[in-house]
C-alpha atoms as a PDB file:
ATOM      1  CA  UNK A   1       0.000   0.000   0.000  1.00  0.00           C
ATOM      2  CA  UNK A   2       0.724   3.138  -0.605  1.00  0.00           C
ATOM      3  CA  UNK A   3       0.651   4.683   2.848  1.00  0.00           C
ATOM      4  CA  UNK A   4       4.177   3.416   3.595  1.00  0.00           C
ATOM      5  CA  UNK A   5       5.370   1.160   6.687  1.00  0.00           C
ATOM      6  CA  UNK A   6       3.972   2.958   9.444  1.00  0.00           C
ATOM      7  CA  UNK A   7       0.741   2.220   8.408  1.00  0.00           C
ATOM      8  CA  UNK A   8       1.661  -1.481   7.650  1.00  0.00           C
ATOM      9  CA  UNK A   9       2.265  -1.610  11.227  1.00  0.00           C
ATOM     10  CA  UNK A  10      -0.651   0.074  12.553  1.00  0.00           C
ATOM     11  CA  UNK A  11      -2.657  -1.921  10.678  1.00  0.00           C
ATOM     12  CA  UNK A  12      -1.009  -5.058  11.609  1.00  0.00           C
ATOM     13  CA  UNK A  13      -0.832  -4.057  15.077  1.00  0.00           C
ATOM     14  CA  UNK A  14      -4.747  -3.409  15.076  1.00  0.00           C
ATOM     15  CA  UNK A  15      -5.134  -6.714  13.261  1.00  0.00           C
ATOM     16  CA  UNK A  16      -3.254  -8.787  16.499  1.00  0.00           C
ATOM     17  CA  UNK A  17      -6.811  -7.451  17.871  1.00  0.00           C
ATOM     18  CA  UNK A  18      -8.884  -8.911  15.564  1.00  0.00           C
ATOM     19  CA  UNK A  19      -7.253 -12.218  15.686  1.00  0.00           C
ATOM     20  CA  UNK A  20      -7.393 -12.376  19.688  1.00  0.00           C
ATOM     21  CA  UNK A  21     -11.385 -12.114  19.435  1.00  0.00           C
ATOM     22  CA  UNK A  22     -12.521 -12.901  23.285  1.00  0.00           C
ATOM     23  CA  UNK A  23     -15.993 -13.983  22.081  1.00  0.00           C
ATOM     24  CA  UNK A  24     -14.993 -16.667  19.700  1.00  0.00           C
ATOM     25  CA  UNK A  25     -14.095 -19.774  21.965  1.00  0.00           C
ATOM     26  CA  UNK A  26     -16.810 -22.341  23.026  1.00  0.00           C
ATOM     27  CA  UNK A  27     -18.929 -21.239  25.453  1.00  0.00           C
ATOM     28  CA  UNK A  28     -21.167 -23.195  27.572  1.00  0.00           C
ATOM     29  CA  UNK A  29     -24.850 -23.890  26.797  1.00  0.00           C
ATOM     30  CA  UNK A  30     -24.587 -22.911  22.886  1.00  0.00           C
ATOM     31  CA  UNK A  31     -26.012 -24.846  20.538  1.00  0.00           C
ATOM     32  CA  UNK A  32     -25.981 -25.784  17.096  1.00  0.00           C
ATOM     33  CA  UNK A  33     -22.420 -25.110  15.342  1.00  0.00           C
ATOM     34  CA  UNK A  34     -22.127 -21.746  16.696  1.00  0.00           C
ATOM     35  CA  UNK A  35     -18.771 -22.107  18.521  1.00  0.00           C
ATOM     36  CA  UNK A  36     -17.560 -24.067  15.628  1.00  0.00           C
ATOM     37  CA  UNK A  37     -18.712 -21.282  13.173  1.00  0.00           C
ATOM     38  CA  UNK A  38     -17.333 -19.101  15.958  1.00  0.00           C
ATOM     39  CA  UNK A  39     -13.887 -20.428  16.243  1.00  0.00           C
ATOM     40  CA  UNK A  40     -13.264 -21.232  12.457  1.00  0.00           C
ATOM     41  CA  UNK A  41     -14.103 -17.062  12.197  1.00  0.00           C
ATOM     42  CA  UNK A  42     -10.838 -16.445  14.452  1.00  0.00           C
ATOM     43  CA  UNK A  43      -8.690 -18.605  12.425  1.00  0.00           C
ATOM     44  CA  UNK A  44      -9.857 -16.771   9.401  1.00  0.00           C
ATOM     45  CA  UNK A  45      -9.143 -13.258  10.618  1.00  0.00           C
ATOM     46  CA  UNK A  46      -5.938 -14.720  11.952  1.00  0.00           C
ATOM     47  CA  UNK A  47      -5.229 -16.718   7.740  1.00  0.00           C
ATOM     48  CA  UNK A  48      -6.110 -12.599   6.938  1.00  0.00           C
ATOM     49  CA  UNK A  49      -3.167 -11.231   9.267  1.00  0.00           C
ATOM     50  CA  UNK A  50      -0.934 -13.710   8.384  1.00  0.00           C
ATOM     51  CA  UNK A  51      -1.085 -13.095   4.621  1.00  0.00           C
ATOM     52  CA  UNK A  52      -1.513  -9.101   5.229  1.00  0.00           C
ATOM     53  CA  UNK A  53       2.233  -9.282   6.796  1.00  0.00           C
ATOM     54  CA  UNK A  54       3.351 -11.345   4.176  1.00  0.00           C
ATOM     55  CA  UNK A  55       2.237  -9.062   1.480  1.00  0.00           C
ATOM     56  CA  UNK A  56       4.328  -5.839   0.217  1.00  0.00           C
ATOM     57  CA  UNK A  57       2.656  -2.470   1.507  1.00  0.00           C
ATOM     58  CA  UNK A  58       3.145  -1.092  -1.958  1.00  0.00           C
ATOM     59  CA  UNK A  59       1.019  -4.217  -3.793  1.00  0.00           C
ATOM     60  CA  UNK A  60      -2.655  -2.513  -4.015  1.00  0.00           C
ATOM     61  CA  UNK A  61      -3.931  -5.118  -6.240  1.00  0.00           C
ATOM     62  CA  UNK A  62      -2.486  -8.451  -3.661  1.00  0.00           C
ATOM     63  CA  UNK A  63      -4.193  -6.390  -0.550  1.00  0.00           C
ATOM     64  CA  UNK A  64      -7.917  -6.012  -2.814  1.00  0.00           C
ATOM     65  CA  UNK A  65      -7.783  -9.638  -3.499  1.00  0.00           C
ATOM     66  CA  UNK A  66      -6.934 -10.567   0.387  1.00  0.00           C
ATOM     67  CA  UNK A  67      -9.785  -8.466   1.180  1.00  0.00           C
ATOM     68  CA  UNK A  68     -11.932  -9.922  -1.487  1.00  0.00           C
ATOM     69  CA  UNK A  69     -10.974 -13.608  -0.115  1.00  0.00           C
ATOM     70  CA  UNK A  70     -12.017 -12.468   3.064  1.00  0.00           C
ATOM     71  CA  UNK A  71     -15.073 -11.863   2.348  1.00  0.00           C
ATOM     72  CA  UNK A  72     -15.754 -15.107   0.300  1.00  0.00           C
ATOM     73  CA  UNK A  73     -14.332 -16.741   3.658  1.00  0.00           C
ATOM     74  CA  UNK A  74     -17.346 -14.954   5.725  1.00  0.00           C
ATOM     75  CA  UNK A  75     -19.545 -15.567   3.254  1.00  0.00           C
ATOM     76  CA  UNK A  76     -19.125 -19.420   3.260  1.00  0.00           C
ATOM     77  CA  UNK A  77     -19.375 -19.104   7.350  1.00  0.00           C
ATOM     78  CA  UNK A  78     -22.405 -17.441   7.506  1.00  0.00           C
ATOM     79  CA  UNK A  79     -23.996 -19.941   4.535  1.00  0.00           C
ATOM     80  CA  UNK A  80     -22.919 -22.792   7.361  1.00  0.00           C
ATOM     81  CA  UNK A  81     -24.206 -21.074  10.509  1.00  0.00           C
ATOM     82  CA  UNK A  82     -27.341 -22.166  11.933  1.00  0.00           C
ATOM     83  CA  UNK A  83     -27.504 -19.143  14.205  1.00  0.00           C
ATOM     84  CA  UNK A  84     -29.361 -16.569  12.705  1.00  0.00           C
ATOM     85  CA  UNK A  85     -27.795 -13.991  14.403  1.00  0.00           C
ATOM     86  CA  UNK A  86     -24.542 -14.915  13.791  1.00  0.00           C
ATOM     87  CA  UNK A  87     -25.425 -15.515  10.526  1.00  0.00           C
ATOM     88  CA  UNK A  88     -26.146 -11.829   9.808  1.00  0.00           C
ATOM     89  CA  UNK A  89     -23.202 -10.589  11.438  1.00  0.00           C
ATOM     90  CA  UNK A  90     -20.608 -12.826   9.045  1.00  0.00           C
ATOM     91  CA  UNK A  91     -23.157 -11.453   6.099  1.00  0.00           C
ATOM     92  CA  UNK A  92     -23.290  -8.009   7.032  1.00  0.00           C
ATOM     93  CA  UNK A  93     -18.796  -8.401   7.918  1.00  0.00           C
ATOM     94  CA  UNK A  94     -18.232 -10.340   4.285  1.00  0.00           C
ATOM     95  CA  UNK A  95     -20.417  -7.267   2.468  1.00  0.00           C
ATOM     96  CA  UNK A  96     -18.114  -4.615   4.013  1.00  0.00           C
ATOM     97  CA  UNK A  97     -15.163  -6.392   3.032  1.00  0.00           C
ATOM     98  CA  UNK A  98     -16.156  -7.409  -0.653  1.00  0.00           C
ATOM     99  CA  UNK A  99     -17.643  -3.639  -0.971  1.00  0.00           C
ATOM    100  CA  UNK A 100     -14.393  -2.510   0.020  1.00  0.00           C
ATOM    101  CA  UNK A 101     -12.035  -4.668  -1.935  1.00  0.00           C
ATOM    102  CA  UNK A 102     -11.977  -2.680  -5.095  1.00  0.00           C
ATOM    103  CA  UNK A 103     -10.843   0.201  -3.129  1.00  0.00           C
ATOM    104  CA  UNK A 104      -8.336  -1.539  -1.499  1.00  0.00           C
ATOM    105  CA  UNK A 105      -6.940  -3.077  -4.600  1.00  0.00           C
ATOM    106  CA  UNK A 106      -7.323   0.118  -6.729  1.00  0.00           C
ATOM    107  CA  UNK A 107      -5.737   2.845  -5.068  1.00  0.00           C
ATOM    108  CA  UNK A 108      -4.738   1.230  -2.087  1.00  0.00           C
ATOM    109  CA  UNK A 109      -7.298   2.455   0.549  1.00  0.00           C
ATOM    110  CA  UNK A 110      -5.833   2.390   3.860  1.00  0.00           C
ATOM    111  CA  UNK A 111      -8.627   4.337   5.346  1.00  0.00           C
ATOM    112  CA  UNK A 112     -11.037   1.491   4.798  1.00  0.00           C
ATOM    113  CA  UNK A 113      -8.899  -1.215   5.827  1.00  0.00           C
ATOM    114  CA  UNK A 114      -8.227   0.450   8.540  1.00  0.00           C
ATOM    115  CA  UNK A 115     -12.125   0.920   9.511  1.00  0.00           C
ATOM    116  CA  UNK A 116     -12.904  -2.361   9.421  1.00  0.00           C
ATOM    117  CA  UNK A 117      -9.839  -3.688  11.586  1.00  0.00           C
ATOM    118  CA  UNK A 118     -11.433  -1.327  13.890  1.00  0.00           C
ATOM    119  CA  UNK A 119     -14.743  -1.805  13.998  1.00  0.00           C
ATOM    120  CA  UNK A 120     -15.849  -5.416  13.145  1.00  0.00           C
ATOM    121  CA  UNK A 121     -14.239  -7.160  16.244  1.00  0.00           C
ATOM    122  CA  UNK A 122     -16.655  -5.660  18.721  1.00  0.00           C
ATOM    123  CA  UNK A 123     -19.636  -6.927  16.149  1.00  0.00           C
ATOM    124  CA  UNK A 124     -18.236 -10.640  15.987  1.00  0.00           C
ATOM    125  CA  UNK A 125     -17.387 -10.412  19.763  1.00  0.00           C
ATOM    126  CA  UNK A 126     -21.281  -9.300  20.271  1.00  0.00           C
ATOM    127  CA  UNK A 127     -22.930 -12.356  17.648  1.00  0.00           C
ATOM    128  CA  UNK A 128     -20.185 -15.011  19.556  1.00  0.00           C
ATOM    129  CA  UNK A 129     -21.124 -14.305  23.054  1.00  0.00           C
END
């Protein structure tokens, strides 16, 4: 990406968040696949940071199509959840991700990226408790 190595490392640094989701282990009393659904969500968003570090911050185009796989990722969760809840959370996650993948891949939208490292935790946290 464009925005240089400082924000490669904020962004990885606010990813580390992402991929220590508190919500996401099994939790006694669910039913249904929801903890597996739950779990297999953190080892996604953990795949993501994995192959964000691995990727140069200058290559727009390899960052789009992360975010674009991403989304395909949530999208297959939430077709597999039985809890509707959780279901519209992955749906509603995926959609921000694929609408913001041409962005991404384009120009290199850090702002965006950055966003959604933010913000979606606290919504998975809130559909896996």
């Amino acid at each position: 990406m464009q925005a240089g190595r400082t924000t490669l490392t904020t962004l990885i640094t606010v990813l580390a968040a992402v991929t220590a989701l508190p919500g996401c282990g099994v939790v006694a009393g669910m039913t249904g696949n929801r903890s597996e659904i739950c779990a297999e969500t953190q080892q996604v968003f953990t795949d993501f940071g994995t192959r964000l570090r691995s990727l140069p911050s200058t290559d727009n185009a390899a960052w789009g199509q992360a975010a674009a796989d991403l989304a395909a990722s949530l999208e297959g969760l939430a077709a597999r959840s039985d809890d509707q809840e959780l279901e519209q959370t992955l749906t509603g996650l995926a959609g921000s991700w694929r609408s913001a993948s041409p962005a991404i891949g384009e120009s290199g939208d850090v702002a965006q990226l950055t966003a959604l490292l933010r913000d979606q935790p606290a919504k998975l946290v809130e559909a896996c408790d």
